[in-house]
N, C-alpha and C. Protein backbone atom coordinates (compact mmCIF):
# COMPACT_ATOMS: atom_id res chain seq x y z
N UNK A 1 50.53 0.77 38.12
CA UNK A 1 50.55 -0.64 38.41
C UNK A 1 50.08 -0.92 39.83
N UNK A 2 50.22 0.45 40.55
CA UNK A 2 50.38 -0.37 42.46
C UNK A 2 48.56 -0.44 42.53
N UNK A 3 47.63 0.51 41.69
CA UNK A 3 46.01 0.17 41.62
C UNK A 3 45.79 -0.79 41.11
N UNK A 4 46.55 -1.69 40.17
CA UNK A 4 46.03 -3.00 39.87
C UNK A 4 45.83 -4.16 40.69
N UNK A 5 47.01 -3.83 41.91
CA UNK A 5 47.29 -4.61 42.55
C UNK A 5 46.49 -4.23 43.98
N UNK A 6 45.61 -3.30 44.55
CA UNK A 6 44.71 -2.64 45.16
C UNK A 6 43.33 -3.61 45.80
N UNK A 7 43.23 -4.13 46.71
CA UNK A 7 42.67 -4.89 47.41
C UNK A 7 41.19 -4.11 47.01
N UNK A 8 40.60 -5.43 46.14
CA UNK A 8 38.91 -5.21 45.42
C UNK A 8 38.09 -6.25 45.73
N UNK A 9 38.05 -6.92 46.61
CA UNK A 9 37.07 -7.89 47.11
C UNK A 9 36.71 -7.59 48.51
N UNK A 10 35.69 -7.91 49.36
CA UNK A 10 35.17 -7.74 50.53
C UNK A 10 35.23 -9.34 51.24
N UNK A 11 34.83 -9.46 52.66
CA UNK A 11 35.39 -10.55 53.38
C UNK A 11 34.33 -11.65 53.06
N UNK A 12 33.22 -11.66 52.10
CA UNK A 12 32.47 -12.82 51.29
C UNK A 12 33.40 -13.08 50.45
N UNK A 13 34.09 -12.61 49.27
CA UNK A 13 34.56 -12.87 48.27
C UNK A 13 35.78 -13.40 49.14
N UNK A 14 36.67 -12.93 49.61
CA UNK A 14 37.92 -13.50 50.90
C UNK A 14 37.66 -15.09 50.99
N UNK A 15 36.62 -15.03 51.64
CA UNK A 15 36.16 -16.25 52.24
C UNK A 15 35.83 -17.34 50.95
N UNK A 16 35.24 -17.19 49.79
CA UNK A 16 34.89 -17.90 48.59
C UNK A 16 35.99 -18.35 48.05
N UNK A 17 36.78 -17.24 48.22
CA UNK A 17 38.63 -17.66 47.46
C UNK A 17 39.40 -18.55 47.84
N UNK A 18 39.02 -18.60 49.40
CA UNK A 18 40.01 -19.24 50.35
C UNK A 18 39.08 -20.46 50.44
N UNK A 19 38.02 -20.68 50.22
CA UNK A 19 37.14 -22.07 49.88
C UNK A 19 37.55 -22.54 48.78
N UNK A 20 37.41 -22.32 47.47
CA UNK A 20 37.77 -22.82 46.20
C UNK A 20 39.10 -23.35 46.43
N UNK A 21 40.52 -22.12 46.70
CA UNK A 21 41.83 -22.12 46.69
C UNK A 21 42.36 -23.69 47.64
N UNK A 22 41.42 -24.09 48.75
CA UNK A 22 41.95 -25.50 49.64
C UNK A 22 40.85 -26.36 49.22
N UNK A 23 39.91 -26.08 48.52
CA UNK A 23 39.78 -27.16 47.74
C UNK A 23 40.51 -27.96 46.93
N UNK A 24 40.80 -26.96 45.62
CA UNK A 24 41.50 -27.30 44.68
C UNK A 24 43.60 -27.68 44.78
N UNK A 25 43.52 -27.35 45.80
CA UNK A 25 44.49 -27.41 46.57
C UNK A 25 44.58 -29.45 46.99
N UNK A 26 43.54 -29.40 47.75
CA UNK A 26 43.34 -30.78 48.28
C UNK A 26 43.40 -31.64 46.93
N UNK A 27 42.37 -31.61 46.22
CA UNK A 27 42.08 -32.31 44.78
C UNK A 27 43.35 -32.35 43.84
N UNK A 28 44.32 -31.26 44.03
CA UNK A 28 45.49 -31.03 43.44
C UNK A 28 46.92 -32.07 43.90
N UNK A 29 46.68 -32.38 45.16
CA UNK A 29 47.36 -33.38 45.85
C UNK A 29 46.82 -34.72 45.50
N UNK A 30 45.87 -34.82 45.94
CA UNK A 30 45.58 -36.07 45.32
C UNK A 30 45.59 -36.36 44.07
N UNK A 31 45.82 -35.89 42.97
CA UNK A 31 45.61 -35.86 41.99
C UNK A 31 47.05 -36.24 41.10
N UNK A 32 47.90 -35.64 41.77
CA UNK A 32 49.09 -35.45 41.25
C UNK A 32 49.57 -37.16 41.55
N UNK A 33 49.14 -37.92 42.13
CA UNK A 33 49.54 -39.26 42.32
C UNK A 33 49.22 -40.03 41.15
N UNK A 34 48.28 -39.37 40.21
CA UNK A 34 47.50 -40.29 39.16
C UNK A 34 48.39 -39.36 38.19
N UNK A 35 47.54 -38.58 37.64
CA UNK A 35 47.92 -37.34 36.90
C UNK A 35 48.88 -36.37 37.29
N UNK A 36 50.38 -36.55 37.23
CA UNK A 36 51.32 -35.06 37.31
C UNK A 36 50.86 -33.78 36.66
N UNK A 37 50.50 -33.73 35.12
CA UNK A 37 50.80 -32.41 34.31
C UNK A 37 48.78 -31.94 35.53
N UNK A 38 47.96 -32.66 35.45
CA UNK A 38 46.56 -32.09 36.21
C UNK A 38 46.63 -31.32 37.56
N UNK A 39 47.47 -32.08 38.10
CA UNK A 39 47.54 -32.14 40.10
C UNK A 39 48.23 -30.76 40.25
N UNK A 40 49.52 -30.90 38.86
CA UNK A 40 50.12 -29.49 39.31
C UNK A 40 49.37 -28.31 39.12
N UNK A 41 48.58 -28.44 38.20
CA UNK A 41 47.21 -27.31 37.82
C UNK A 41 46.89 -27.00 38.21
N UNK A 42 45.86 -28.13 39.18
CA UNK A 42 44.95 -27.51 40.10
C UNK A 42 46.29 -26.95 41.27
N UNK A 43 47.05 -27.81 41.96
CA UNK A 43 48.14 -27.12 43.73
C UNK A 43 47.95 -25.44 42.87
N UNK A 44 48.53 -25.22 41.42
CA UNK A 44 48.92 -24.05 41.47
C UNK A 44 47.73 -22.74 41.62
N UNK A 45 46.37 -23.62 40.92
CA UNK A 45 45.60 -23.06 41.10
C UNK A 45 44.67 -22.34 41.98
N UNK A 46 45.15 -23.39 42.94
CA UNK A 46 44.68 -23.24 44.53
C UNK A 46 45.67 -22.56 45.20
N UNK A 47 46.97 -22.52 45.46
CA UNK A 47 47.63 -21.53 45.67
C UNK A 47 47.89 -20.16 45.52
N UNK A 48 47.38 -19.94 44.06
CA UNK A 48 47.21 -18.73 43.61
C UNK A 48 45.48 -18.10 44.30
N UNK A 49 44.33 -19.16 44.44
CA UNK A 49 43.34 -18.55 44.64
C UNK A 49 43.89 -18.17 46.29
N UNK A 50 44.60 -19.14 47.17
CA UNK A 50 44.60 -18.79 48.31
C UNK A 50 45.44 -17.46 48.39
N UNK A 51 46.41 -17.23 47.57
CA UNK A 51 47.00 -15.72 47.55
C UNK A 51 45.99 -14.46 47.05
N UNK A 52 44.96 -14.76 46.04
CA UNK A 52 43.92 -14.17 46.40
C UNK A 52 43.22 -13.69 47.72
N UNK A 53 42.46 -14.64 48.55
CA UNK A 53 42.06 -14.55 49.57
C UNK A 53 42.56 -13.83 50.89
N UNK A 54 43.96 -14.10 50.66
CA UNK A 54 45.17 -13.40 52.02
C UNK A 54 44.96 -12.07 51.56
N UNK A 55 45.10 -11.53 49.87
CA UNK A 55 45.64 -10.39 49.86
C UNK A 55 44.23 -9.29 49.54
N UNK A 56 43.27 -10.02 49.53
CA UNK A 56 41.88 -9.55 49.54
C UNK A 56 41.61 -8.78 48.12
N UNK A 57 42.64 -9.39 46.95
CA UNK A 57 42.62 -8.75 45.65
C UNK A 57 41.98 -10.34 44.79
N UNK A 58 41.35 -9.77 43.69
CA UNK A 58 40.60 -10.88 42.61
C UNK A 58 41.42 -10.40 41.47
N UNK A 59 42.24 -10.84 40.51
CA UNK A 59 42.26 -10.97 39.35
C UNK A 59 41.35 -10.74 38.48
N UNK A 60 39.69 -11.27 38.27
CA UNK A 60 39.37 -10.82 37.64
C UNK A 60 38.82 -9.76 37.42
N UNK A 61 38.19 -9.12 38.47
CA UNK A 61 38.57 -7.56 39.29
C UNK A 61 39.13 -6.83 38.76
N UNK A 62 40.35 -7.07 38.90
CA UNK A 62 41.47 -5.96 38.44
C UNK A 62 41.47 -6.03 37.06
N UNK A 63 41.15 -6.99 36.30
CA UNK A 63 41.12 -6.87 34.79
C UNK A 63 39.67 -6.41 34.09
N UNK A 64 38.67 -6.15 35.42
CA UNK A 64 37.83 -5.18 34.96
C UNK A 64 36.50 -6.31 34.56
N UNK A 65 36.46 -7.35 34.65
CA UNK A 65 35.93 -8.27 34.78
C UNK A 65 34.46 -7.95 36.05
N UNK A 66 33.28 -8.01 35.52
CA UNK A 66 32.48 -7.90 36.97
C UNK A 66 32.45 -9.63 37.65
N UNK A 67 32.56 -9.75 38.38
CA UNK A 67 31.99 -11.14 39.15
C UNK A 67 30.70 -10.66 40.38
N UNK A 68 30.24 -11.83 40.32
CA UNK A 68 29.08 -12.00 41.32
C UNK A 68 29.01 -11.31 42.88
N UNK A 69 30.49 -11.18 43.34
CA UNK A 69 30.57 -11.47 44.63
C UNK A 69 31.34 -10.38 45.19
């Protein structure tokens, strides 16, 4: 389990995660004023990408998934 969890992105992909993650983050706040069940989607979504970015691990990565970056 502790290689799944094994830091597989480089400081482009870091940086892409942590772009998307306060995006969707921002859009997630605002959002939640109109739409509750959406806003929480995206905060969580963006939270989770920004825990991506800190921990320099991708999800889809680890599930063996190739991505671009």
């Amino acid at each position: 389990m502790s290689r799944f969890f094994k830091p597989n992105i480089d400081h482009r992909g870091r940086i892409a995660r942590g772009v998307i993650g306060s995006i969707c983050l921002i859009c997630g706040i605002i959002t939640v004023d109109f739409v509750l069940w959406a806003g929480l989607i995206l905060v969580v979504a963006g939270l989770f990408a920004i825990y991506e970015a800190i921990q320099g691990w991708c999800l889809a990565r680890a599930c063996g998934i190739r991505t671009k970056m």
